[in-house]
Protein backbone atom coordinates (compact mmCIF):
# COMPACT_ATOMS: atom_id res chain seq x y z
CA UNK A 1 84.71 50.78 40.00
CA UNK A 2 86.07 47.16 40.11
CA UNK A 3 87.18 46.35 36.41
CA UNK A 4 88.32 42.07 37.01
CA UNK A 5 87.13 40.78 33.91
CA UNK A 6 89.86 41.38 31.34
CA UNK A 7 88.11 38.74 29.52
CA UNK A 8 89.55 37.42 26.21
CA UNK A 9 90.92 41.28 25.21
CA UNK A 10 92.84 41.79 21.83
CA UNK A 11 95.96 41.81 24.16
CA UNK A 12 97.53 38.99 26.26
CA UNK A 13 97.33 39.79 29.85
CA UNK A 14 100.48 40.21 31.58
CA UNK A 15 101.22 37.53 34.90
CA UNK A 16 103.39 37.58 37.11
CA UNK A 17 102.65 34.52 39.17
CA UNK A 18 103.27 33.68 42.83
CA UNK A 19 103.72 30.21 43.77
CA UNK A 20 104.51 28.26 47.27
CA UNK A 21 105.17 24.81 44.82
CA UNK A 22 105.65 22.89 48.08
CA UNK A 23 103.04 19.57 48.96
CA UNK A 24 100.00 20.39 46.60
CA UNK A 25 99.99 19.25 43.17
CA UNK A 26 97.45 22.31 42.11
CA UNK A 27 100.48 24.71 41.61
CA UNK A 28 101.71 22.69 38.97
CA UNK A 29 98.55 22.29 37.61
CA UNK A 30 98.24 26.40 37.42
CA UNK A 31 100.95 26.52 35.69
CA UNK A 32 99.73 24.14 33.23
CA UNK A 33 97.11 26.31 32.74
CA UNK A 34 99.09 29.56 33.02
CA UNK A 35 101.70 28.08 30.01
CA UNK A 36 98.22 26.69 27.93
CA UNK A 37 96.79 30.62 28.20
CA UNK A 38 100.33 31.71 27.34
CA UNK A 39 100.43 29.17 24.09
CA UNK A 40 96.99 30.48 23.41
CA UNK A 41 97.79 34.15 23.08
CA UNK A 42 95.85 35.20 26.33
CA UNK A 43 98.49 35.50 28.87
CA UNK A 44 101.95 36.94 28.82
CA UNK A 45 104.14 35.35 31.61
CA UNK A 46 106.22 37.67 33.15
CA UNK A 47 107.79 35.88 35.75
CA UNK A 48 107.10 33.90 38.50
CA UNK A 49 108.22 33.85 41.96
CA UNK A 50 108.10 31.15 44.83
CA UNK A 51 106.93 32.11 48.36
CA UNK A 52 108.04 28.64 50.32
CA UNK A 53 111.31 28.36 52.09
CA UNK A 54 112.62 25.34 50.24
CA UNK A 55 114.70 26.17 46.95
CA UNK A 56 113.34 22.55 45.33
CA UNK A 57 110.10 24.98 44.62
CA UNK A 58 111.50 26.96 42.52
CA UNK A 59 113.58 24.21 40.81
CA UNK A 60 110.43 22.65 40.24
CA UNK A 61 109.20 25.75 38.20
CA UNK A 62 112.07 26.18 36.13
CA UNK A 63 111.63 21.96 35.10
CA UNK A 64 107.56 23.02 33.82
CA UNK A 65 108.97 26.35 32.58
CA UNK A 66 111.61 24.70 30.12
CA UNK A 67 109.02 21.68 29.62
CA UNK A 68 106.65 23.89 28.08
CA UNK A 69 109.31 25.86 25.87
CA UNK A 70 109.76 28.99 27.87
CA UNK A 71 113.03 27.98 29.95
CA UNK A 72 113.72 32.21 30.27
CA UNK A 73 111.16 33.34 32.45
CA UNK A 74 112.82 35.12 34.95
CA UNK A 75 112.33 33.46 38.39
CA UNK A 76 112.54 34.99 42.03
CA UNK A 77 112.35 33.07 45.30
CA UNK A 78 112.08 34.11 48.93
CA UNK A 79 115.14 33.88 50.60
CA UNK A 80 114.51 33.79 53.93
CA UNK A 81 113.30 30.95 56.21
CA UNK A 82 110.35 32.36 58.40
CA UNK A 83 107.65 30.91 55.93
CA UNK A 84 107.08 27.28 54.71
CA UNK A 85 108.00 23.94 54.98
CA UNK A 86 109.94 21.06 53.27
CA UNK A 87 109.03 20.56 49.26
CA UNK A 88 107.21 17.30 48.62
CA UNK A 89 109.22 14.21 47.05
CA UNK A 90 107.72 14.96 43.56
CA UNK A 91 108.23 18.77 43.65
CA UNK A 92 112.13 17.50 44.56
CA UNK A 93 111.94 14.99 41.73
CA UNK A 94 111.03 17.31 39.10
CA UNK A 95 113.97 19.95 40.47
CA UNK A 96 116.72 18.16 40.02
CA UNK A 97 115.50 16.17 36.75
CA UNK A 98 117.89 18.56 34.82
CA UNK A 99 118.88 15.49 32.56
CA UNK A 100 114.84 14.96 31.43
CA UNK A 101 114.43 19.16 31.41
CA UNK A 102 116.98 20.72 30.76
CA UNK A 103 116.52 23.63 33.38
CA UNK A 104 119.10 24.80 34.76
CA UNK A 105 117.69 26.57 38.18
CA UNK A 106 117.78 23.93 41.01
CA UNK A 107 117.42 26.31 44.10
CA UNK A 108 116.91 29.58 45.13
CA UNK A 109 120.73 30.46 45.39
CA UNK A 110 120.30 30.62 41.92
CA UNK A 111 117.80 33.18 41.02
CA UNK A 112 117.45 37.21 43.02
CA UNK A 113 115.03 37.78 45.77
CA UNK A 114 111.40 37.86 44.99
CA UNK A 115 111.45 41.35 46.05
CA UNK A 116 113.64 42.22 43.56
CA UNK A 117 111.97 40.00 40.52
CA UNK A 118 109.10 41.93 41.84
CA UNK A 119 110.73 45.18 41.61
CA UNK A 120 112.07 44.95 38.28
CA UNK A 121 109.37 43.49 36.69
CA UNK A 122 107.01 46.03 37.33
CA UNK A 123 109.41 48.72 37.06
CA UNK A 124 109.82 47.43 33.26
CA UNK A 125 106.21 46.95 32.60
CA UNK A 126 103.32 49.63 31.49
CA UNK A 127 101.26 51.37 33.81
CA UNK A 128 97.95 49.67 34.91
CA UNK A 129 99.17 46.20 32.71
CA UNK A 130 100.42 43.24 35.89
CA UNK A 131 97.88 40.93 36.96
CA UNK A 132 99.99 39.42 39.82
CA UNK A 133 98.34 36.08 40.79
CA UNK A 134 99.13 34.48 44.63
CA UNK A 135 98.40 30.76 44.73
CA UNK A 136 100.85 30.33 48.01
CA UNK A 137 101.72 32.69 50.89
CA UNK A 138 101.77 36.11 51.06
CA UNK A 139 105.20 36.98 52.16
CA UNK A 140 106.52 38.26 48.86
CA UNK A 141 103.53 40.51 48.31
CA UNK A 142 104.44 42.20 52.08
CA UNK A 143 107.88 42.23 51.04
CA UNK A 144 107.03 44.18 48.01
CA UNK A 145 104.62 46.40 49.79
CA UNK A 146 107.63 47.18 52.22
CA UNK A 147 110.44 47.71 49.74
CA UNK A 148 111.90 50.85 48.96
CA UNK A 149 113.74 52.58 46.05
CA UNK A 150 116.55 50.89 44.44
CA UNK A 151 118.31 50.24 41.00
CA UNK A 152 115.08 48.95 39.43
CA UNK A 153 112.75 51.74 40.12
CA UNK A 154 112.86 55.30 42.60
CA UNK A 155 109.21 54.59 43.58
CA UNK A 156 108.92 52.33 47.01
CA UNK A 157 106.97 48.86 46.65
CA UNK A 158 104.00 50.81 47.09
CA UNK A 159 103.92 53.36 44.85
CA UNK A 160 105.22 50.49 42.35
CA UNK A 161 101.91 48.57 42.89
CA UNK A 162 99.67 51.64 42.57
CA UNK A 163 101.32 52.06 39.13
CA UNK A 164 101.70 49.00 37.73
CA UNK A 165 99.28 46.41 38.96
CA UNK A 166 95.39 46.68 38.30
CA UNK A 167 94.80 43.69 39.87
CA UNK A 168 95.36 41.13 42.51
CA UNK A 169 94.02 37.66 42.49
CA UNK A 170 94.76 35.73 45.13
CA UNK A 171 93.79 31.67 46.26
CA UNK A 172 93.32 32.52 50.10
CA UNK A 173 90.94 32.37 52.68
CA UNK A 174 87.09 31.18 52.63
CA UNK A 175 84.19 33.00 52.00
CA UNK A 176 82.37 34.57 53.69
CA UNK A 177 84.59 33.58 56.27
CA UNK A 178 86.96 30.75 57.03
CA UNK A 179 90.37 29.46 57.62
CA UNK A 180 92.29 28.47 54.95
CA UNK A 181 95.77 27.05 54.79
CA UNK A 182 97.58 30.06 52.45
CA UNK A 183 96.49 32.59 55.28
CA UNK A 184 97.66 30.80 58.41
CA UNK A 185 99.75 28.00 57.79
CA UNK A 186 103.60 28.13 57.95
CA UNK A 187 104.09 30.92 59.56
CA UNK A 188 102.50 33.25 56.55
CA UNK A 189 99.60 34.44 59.01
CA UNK A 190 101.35 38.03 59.47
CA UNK A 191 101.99 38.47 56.48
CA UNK A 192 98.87 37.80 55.05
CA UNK A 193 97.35 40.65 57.56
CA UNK A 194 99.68 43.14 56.23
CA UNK A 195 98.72 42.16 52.50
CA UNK A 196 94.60 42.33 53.31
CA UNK A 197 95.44 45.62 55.33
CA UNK A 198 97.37 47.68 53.23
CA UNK A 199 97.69 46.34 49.78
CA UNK A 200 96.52 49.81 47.94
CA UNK A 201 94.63 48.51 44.80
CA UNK A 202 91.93 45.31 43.67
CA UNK A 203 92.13 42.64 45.00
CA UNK A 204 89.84 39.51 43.49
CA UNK A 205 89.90 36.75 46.07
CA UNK A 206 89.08 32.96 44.93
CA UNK A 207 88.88 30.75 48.37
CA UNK A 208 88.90 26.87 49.75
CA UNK A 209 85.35 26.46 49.08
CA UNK A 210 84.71 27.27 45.79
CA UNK A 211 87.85 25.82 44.22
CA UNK A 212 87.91 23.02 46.43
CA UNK A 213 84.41 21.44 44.23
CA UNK A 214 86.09 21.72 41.65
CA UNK A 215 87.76 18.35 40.37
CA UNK A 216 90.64 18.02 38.00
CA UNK A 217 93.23 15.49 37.22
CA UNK A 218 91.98 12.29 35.57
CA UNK A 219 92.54 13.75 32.44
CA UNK A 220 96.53 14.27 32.83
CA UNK A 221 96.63 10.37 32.91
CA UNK A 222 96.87 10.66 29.10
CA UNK A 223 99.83 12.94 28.96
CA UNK A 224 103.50 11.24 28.17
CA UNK A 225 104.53 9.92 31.75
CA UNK A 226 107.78 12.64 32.17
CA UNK A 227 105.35 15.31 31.48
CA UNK A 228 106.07 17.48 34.82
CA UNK A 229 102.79 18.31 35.64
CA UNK A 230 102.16 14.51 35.04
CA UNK A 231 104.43 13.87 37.29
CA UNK A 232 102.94 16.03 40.00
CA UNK A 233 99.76 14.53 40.30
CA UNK A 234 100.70 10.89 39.94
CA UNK A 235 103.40 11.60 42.77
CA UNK A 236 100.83 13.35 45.29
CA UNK A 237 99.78 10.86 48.14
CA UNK A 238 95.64 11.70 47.28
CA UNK A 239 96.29 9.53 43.86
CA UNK A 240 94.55 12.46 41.88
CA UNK A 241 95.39 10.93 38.44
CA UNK A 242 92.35 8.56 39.47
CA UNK A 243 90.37 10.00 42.09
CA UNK A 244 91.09 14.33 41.00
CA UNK A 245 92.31 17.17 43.12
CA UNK A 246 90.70 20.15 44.13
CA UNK A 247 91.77 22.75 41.45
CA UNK A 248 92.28 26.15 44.10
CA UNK A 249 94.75 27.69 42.30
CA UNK A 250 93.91 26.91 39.09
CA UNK A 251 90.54 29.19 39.75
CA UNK A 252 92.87 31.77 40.71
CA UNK A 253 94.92 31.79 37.36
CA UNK A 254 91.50 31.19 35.22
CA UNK A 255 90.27 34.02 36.90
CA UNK A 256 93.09 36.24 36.40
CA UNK A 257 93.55 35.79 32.80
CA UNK A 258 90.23 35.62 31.30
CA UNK A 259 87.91 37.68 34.08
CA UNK A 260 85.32 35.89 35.82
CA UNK A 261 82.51 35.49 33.56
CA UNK A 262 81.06 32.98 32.49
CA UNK A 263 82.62 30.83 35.48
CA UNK A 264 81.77 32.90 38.22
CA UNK A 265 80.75 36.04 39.24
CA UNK A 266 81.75 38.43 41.99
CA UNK A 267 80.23 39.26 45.51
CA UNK A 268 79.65 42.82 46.40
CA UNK A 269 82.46 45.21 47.01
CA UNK A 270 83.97 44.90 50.59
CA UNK A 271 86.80 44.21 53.06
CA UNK A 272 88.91 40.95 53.71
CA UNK A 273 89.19 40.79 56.99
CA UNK A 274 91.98 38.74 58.62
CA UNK A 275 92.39 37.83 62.53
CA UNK A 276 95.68 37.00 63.96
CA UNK A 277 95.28 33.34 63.97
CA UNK A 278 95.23 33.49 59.94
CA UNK A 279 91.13 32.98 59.87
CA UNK A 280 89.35 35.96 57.80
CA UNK A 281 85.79 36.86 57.54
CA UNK A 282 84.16 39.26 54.91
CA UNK A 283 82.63 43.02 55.50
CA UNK A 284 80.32 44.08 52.61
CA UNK A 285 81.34 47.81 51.68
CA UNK A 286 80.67 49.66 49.05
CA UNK A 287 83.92 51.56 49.09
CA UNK A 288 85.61 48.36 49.57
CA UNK A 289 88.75 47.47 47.19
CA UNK A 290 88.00 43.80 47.73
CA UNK A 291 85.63 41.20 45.60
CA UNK A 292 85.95 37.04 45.99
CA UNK A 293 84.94 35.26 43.14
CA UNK A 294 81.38 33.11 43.46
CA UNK A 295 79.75 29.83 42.38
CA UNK A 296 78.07 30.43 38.64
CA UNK A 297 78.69 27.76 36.33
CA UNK A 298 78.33 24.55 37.81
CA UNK A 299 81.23 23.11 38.98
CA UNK A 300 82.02 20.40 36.88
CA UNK A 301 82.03 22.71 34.23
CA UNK A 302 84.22 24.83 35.29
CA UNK A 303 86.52 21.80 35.67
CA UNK A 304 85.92 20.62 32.45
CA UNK A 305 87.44 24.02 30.99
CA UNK A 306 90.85 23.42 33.26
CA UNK A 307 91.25 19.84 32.66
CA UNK A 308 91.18 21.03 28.80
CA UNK A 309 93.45 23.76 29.74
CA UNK A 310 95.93 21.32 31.84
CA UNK A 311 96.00 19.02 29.01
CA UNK A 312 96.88 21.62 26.17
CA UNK A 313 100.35 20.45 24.50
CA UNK A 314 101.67 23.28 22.73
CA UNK A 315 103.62 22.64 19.40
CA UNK A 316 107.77 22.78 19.58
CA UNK A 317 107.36 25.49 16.46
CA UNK A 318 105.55 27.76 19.18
């Protein structure tokens, strides 16, 4: 029995986000809406980790982090090179803008292993109470599944997941089938197989299509201009501040922290099925671990909830 919608419960729902933060705006604007959930009482942020190669993306984090008042998140980053790509100019920007933020994370020298952020994290945490959200590459999550006992915990990454996560929500792959850039691109398209293949609990899947009609942006034209995720959208080359950006991993978060309903609701039960090249196509089965998320509210309403979400200034006394 698939049990996604944690909607709006008495207790904030613990995240611990995954992030690639490397040419799309859309990360930052999850995290806008991750930190406006947090300020709201619904989410708990445990952490968050980057999955691209370049340390400017987690840099970038730790600016948004200490923008919105939580500068002690504890951060991870992948530390090896197979998997991503050069950060964008504004995700580089908003790294080293230590004067404006007052971060002090600029790469990933800086913070441990994602792995290992992973690791302790859960190992910390109650049973059945992460909500780990992907919104980048998969290489963490394989690294996780792969890990084995160590100072953090005696259980191997597996055992850790089948513990502590009850969920998985990940921005990946079209439905019902596709090929979508978080699956294949930058060398992630191993990595994603072994996540679809062998990741041993729910998995909630939001993909290109549905997030991808659903427009955000305008609104963070009336934020201060050094507002990070500001910044992010009026430095991406689509000019989203006037014409909006798809909002694919904002879905993902949304969906995460508050369920599905009344945005979306799920497909029957089945299997995620991904090819070599990075491509996946769906399986109905009713012994399937695996829902993606589908189109309920129209949407521009949907949008109309982030955009209020992305735009949420929390108060300095918070």
């Amino acid at each position: 029995m698939h049990k996604h919608n944690a909607s709006h419960s008495a207790l904030p729902v613990s995240i611990l986000l995954d992030t690639d933060m490397a040419t799309d705006c859309d990360d930052a604007g999850a995290m806008a809406v991750l930190h406006a959930l947090a300020s709201k009482g619904e989410a708990e942020i445990l952490g968050v980790v980057t999955n691209n190669r370049d340390g400017a993306s987690i840099g970038a984090v730790a600016a948004i982090n200490s923008y919105y008042g939580r500068p002690d998140i504890p951060l991870g980053a992948c530390q090896r090179d197979d998997v991503g790509i050069e950060a964008a100019r504004f995700v580089q920007k908003l790294a080293a803008d230590t004067a404006r933020y007052g971060h002090t994370v600029t790469s990933r020298e800086q913070v441990p292993d994602a792995v290992d952020l992973y690791r302790r994290g859960l190992a910390a945490a109650p049973d059945h109470s992460v909500v780990i959200v992907s919104i980048g590459h998969l290489n963490n999550l394989a690294g996780l599944l792969d890990s084995g006992p160590d100072a953090s915990s005696p259980l191997t990454g597996l055992e850790l997941v089948q513990q502590k996560v009850p969920r998985l929500v990940v921005m990946g792959g079209d439905y019902p089938a596709g090929k979508e850039h978080n699956f294949w691109a930058r060398g992630s398209a191993p990595y994603t197989a072994r996540v679809l293949e062998t990741w041993p609990g729910p998995i909630l899947f939001t993909g290109y299509s549905l997030g991808e009609s659903v427009m955000t942006g305008p609104a963070m034209a009336g934020l201060p201009e050094d507002h990070p995720v500001r910044r992010a959208y009026a430095g991406h080359s689509s000019q989203p501040l006037e014409r909006g950006r798809p909002s694919w991993d904002q879905t993902a978060v949304l969906a995460a922290v508050r369920g599905p309903a009344p945005y979306w609701t799920l497909s029957p039960p089945g299997r995620n099925v991904p090819e070599a090249d990075g491509s996946n196509h769906w399986e109905n089965d009713p012994e399937g671990n695996h829902v993606y998320l589908v189109e309920s509210m129209p949407p521009s309403g949907v949008a109309r909830v982030i955009s209020q979400l992305m735009v949420h200034e929390i108060q300095a006394s918070e």
